[in-house]
C-alpha atoms as a PDB file:
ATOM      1  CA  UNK A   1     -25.786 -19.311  -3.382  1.00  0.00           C
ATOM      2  CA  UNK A   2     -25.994 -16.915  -6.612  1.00  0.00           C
ATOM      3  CA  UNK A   3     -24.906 -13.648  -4.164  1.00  0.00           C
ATOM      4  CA  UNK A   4     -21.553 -15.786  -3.120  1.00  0.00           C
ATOM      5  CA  UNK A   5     -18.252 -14.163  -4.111  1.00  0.00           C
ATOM      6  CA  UNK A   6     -15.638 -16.183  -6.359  1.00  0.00           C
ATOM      7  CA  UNK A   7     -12.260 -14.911  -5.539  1.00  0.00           C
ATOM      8  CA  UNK A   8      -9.209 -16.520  -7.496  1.00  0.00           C
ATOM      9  CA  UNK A   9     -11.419 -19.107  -9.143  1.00  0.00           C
ATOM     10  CA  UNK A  10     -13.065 -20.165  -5.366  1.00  0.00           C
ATOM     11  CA  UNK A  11     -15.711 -19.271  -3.254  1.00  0.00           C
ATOM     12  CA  UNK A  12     -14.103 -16.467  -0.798  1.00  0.00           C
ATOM     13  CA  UNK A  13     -13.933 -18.210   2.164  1.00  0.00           C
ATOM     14  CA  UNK A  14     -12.025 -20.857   0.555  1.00  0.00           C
ATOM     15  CA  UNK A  15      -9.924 -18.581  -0.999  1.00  0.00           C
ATOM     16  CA  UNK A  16      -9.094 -16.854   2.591  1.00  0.00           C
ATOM     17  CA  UNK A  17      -8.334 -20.104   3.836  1.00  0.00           C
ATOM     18  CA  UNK A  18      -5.991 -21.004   0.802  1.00  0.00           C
ATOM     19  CA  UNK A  19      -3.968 -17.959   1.323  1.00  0.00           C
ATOM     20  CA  UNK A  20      -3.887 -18.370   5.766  1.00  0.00           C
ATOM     21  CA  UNK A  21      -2.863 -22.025   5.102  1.00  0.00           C
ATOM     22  CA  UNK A  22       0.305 -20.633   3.115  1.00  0.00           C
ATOM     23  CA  UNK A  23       0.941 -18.024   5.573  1.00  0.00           C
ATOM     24  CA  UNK A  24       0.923 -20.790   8.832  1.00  0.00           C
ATOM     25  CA  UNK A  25       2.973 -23.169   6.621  1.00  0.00           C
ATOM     26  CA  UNK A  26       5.968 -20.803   6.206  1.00  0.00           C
ATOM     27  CA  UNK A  27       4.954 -20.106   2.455  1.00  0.00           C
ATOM     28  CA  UNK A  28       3.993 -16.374   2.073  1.00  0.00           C
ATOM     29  CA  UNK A  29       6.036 -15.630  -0.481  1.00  0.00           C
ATOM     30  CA  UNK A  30       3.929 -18.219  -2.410  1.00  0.00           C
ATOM     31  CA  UNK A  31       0.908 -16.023  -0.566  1.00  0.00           C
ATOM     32  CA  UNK A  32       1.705 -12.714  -2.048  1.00  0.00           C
ATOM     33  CA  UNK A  33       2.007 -13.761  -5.412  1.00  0.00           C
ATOM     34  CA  UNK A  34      -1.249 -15.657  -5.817  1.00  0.00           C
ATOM     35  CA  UNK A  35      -2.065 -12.421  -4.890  1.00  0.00           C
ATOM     36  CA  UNK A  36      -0.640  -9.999  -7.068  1.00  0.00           C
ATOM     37  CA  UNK A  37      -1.358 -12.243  -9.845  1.00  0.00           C
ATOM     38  CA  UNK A  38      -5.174 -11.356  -9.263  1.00  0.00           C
ATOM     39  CA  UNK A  39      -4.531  -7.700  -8.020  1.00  0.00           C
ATOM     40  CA  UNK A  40      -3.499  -7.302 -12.182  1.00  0.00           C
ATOM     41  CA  UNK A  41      -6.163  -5.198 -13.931  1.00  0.00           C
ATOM     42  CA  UNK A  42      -7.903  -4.014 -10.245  1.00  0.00           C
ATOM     43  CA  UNK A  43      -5.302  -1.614  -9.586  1.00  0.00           C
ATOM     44  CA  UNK A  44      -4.990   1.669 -11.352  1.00  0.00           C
ATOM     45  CA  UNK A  45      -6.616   5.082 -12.735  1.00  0.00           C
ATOM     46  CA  UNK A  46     -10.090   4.052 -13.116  1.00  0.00           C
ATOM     47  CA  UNK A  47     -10.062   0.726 -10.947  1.00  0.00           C
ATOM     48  CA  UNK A  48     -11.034   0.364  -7.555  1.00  0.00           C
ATOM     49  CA  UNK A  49      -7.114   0.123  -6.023  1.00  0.00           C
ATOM     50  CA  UNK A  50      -4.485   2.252  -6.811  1.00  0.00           C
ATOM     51  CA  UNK A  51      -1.295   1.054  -9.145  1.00  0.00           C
ATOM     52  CA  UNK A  52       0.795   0.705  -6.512  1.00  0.00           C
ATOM     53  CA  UNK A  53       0.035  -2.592  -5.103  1.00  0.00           C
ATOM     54  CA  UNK A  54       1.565  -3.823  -8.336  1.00  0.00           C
ATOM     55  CA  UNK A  55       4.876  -2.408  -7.494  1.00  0.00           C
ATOM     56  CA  UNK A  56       4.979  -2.085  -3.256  1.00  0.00           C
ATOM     57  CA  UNK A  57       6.748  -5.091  -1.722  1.00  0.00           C
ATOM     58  CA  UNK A  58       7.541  -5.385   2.264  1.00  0.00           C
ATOM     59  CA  UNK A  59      10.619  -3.594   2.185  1.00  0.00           C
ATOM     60  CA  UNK A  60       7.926  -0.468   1.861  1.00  0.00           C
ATOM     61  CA  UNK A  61       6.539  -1.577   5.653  1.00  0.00           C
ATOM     62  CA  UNK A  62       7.730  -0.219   8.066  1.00  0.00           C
ATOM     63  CA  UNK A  63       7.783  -1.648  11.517  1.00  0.00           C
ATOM     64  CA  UNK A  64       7.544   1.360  14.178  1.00  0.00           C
ATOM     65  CA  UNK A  65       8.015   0.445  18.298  1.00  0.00           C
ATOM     66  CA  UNK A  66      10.416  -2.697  17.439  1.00  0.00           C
ATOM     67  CA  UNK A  67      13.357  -1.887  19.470  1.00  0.00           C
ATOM     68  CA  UNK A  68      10.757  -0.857  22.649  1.00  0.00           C
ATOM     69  CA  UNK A  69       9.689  -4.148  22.387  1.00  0.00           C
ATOM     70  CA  UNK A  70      12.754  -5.287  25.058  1.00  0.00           C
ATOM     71  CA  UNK A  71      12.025  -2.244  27.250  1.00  0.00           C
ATOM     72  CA  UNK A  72       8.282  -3.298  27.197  1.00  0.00           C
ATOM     73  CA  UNK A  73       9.152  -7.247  27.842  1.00  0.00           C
ATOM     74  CA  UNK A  74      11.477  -6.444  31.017  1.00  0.00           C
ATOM     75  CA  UNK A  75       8.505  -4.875  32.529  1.00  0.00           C
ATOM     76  CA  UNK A  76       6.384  -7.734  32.091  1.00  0.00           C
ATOM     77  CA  UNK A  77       8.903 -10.025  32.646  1.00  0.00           C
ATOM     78  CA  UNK A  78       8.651  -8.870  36.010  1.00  0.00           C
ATOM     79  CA  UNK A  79       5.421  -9.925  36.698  1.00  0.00           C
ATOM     80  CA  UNK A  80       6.611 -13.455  37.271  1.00  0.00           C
ATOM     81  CA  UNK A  81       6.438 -15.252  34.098  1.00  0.00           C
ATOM     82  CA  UNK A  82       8.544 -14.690  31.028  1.00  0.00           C
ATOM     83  CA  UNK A  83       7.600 -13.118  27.852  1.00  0.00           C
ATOM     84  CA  UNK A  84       7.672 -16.326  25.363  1.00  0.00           C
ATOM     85  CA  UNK A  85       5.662 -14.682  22.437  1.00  0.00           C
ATOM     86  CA  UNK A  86       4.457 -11.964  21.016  1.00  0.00           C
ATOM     87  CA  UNK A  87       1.131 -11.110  18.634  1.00  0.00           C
ATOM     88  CA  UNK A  88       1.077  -8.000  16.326  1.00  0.00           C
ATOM     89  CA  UNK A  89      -2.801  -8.080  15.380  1.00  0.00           C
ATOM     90  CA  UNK A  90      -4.293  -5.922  13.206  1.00  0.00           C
ATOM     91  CA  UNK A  91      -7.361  -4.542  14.432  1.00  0.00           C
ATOM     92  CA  UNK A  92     -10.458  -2.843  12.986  1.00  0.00           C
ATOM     93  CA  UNK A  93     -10.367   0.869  12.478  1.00  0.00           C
ATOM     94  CA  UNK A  94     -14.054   0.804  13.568  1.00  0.00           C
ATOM     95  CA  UNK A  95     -12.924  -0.301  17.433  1.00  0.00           C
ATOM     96  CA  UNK A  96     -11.742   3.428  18.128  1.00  0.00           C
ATOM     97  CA  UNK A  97     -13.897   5.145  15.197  1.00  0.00           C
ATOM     98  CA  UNK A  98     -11.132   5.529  12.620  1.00  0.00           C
ATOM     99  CA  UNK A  99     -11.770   5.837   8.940  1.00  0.00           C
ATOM    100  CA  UNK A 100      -9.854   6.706   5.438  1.00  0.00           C
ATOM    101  CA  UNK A 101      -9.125  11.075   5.555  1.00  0.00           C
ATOM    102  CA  UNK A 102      -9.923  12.785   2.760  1.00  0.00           C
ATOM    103  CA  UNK A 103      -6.987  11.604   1.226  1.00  0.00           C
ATOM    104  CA  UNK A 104      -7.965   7.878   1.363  1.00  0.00           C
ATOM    105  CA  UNK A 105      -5.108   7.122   3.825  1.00  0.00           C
ATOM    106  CA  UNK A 106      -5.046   4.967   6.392  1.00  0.00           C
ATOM    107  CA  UNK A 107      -2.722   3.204   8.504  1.00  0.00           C
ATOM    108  CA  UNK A 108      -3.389  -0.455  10.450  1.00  0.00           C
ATOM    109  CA  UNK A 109      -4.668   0.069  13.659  1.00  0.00           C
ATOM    110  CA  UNK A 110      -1.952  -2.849  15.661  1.00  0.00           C
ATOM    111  CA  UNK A 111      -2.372  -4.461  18.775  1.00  0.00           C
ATOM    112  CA  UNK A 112       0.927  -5.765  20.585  1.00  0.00           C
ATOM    113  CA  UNK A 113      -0.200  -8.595  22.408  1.00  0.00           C
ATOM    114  CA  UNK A 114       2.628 -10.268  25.205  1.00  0.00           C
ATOM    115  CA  UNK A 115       2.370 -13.876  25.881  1.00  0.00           C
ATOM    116  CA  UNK A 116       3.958 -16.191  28.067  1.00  0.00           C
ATOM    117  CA  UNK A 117       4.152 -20.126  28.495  1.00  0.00           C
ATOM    118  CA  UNK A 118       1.134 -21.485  30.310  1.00  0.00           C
ATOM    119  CA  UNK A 119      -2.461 -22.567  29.221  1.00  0.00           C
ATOM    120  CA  UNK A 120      -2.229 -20.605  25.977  1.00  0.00           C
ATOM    121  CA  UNK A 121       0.929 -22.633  24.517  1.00  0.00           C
ATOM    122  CA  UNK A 122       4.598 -23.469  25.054  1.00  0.00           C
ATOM    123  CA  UNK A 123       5.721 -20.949  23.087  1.00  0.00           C
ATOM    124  CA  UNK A 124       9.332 -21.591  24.297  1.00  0.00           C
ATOM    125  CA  UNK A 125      10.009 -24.897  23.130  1.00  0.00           C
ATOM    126  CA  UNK A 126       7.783 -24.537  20.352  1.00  0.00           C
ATOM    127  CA  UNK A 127       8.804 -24.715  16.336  1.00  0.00           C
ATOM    128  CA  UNK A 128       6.461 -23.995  13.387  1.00  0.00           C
ATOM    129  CA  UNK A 129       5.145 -27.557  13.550  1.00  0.00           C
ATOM    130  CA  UNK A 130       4.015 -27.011  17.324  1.00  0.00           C
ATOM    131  CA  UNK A 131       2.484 -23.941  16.890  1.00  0.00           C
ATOM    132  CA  UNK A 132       0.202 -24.627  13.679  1.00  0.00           C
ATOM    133  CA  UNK A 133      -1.180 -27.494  15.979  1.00  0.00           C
ATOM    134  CA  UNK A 134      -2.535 -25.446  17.898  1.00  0.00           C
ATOM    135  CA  UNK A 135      -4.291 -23.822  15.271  1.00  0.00           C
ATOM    136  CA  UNK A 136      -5.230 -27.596  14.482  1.00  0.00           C
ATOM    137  CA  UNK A 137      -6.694 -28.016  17.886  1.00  0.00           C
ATOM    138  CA  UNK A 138      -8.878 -24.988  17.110  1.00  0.00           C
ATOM    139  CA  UNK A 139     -12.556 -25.021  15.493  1.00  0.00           C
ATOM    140  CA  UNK A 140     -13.385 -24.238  12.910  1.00  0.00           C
ATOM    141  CA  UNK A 141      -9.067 -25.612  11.954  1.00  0.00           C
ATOM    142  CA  UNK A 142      -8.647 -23.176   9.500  1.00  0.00           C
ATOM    143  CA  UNK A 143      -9.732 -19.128   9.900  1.00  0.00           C
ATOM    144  CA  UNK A 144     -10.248 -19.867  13.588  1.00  0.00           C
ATOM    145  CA  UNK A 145      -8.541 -18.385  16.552  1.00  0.00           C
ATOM    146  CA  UNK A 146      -6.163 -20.342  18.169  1.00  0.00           C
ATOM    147  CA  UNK A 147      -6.034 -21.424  22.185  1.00  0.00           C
ATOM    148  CA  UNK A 148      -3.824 -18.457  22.877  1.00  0.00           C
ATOM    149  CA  UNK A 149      -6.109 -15.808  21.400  1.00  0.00           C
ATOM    150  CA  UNK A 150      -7.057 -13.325  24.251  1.00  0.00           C
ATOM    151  CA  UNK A 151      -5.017 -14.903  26.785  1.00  0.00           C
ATOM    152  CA  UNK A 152      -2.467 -12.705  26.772  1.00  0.00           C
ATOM    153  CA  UNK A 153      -0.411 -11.355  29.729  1.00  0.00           C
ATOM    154  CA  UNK A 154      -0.077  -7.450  28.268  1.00  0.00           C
ATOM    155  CA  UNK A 155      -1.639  -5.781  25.212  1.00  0.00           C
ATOM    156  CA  UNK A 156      -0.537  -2.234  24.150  1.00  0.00           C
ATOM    157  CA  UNK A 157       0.375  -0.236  20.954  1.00  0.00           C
ATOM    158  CA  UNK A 158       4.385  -0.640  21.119  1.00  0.00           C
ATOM    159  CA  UNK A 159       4.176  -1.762  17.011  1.00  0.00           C
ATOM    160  CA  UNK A 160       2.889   0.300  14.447  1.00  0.00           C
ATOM    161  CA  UNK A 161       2.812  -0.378  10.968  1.00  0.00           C
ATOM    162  CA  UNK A 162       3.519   3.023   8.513  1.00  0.00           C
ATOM    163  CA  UNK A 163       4.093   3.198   5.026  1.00  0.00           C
ATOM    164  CA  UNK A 164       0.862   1.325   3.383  1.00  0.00           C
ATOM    165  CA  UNK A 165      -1.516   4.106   4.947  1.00  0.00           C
ATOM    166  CA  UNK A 166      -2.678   4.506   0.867  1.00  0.00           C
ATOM    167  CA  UNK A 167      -3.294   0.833   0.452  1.00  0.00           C
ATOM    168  CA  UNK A 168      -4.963  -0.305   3.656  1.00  0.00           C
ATOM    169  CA  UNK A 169      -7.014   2.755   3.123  1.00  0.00           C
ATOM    170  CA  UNK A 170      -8.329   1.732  -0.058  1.00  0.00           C
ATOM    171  CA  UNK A 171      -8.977  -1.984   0.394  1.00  0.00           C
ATOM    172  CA  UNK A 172     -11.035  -0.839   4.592  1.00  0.00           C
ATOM    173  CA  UNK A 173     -13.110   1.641   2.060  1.00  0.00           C
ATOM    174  CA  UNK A 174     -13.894  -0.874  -0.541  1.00  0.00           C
ATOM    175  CA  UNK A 175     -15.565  -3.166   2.021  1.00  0.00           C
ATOM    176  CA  UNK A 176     -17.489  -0.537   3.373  1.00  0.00           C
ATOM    177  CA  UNK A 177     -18.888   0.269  -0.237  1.00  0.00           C
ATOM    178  CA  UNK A 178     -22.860   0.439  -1.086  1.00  0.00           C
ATOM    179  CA  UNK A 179     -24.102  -1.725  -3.098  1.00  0.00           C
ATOM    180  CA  UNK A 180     -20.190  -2.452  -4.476  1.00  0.00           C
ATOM    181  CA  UNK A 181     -19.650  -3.487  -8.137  1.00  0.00           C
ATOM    182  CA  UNK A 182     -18.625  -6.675  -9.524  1.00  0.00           C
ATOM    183  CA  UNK A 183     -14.633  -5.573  -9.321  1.00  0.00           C
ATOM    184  CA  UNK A 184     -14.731  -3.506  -6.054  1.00  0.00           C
ATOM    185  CA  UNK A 185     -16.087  -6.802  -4.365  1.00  0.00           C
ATOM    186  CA  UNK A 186     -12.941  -8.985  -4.965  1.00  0.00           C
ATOM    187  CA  UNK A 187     -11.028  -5.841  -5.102  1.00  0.00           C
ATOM    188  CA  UNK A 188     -11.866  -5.063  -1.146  1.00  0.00           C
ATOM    189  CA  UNK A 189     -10.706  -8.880  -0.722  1.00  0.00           C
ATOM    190  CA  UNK A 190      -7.714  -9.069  -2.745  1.00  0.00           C
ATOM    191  CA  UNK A 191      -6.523  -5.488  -1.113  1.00  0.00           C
ATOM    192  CA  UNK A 192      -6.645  -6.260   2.505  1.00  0.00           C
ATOM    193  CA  UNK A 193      -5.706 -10.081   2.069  1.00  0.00           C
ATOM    194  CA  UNK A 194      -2.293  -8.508   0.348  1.00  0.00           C
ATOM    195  CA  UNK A 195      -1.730  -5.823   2.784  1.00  0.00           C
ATOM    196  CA  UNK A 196      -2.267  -7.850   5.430  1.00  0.00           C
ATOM    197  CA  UNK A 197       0.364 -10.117   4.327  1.00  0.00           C
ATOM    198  CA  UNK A 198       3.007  -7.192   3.028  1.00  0.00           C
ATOM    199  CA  UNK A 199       3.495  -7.081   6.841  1.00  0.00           C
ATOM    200  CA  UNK A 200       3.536 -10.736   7.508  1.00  0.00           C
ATOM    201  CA  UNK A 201       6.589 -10.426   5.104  1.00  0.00           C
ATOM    202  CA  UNK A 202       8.032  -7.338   6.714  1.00  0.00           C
ATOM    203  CA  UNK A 203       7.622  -9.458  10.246  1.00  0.00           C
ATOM    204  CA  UNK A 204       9.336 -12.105   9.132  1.00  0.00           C
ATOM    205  CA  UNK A 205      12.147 -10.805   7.032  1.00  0.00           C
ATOM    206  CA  UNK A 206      12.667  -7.695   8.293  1.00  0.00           C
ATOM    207  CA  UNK A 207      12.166  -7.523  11.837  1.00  0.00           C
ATOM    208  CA  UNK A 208      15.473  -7.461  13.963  1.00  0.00           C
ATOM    209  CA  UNK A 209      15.175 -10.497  15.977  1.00  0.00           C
ATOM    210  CA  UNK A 210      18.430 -10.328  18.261  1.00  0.00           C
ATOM    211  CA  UNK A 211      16.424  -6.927  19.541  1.00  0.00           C
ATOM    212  CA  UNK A 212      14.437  -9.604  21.456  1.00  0.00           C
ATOM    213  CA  UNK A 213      15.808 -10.609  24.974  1.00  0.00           C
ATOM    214  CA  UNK A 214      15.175 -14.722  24.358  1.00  0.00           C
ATOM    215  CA  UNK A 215      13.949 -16.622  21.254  1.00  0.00           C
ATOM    216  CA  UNK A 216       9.909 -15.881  20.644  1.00  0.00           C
ATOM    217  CA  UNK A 217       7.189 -16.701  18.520  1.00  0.00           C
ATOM    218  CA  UNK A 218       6.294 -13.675  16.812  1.00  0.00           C
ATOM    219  CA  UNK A 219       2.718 -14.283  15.086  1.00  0.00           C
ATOM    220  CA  UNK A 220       1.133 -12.285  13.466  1.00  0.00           C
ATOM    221  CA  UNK A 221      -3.421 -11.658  13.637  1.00  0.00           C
ATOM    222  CA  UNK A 222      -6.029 -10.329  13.131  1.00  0.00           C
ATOM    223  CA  UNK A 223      -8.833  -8.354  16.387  1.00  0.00           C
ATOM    224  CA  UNK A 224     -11.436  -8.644  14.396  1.00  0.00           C
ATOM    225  CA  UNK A 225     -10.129  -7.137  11.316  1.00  0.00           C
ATOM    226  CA  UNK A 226     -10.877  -8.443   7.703  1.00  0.00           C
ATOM    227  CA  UNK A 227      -9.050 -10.843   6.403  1.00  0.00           C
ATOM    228  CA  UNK A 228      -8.741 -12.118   9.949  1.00  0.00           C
ATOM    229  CA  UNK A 229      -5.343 -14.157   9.412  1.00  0.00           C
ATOM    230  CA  UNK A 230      -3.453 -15.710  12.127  1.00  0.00           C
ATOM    231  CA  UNK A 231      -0.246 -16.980  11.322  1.00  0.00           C
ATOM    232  CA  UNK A 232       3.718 -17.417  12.955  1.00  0.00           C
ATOM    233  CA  UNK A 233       5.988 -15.436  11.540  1.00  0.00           C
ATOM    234  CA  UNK A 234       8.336 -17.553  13.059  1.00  0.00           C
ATOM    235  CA  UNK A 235       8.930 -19.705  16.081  1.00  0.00           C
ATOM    236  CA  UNK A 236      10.568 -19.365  18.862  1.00  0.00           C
ATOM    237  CA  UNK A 237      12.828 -22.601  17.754  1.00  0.00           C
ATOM    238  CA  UNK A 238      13.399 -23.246  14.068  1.00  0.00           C
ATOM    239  CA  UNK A 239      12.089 -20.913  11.582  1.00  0.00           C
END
């Protein structure tokens, strides 16, 4: 196909499924700097993304509604089931009409989705391992949702994500660009692939887990919101 876009040397859905696959394998370290190796010379007066995704690093997330989170599972807890897991998805701007301001700043629109053990998964007695095979169970195996997506038992807006409103911004404009040029194309992909994992990282490393009532999963999505990663932060045993 002569209209396909090469990303990092492969044809971009490969190269979204290179960078999910180190995400669900506990590798996104490895994740972000494949991708700030290709961010170099995109980012900067003059270039489609501005110069700081060369220098912003997940300590620069931050993580909004965390310590509501056991205020928020005690409710649902009472319901009858326990809260085993819980999703932080980002979802598309374009769901509730939101767009860059004149600034070009915009934050992640996030989804807190609470799920328990049942027909989704055992999220309890779950590690890494049993979690990506769900994902394994799922079709297409790779970029597709796994068997707990939309079974939820609560979703609400308890997480927010701040602090990348500038880069989020620029990489949701890019793929709405006209007729884009040959480095806003893999610019648009390389922006919202990063940012998308920036808060993977700032889940994982950052988040206060002993906030949380019981061991969870804590994964991290995607509603329908380009790059469309799904992938644990961590487990609810093991890391």
């Amino acid at each position: 196909m002569p209209n396909e876009l090469t990303v990092g040397g492969l044809p971009e859905r490969e190269f979204l499924m290179e960078i999910e696959t180190l995400l669900r394998v506990g590798r996104a370290e490895d994740a972000a700097n494949r991708l700030k190796t290709l961010l170099d010379g995109l980012c900067g007066p003059g270039c489609p993304l501005p110069t700081r995704f060369l220098t912003v690093g997940p300590k620069d997330v931050r993580l909004t509604g965390w310590n509501e989170l056991p205020e928020r599972i005690a409710e649902y807890d009472q319901r009858g089931k326990n809260i085993t897991a819980i999703g932080i998805d980002f979802s598309s701007p374009r769901h509730c009409n939101r767009k860059p301001d004149e600034n070009g700043l915009l934050d992640p629109h996030i989804e807190t989705n609470f799920y328990t053990d049942g027909d989704g998964w055992p999220f309890s007695i779950s590690d890494r391992a049993g979690l990506l095979e769900c994902y394994q169970k799922s079709r297409p195996k790779w970029l597709g949702a796994p068997g707990w997506q939309g079974m939820f038992e609560e979703i609400d807006d308890t997480i927010a994500v701040e602090g990348i409103a500038d880069l989020y911004g620029a990489a949701f404009r890019l793929q709405g660009t006209q007729d884009p040029t040959m480095n806003q194309r893999p610019a648009g992909v390389l922006g919202a692939c990063y940012a998308a994992v920036l808060v993977h990282l700032a889940v994982r490393d950052f988040a206060p887990r002993n906030v949380l009532p019981r061991p969870m999963a804590v994964i991290v999505g995607s509603n329908e919101d380009y790059p469309f990663f799904n992938a644990p932060a961590f487990a609810a045993q093991g890391a």
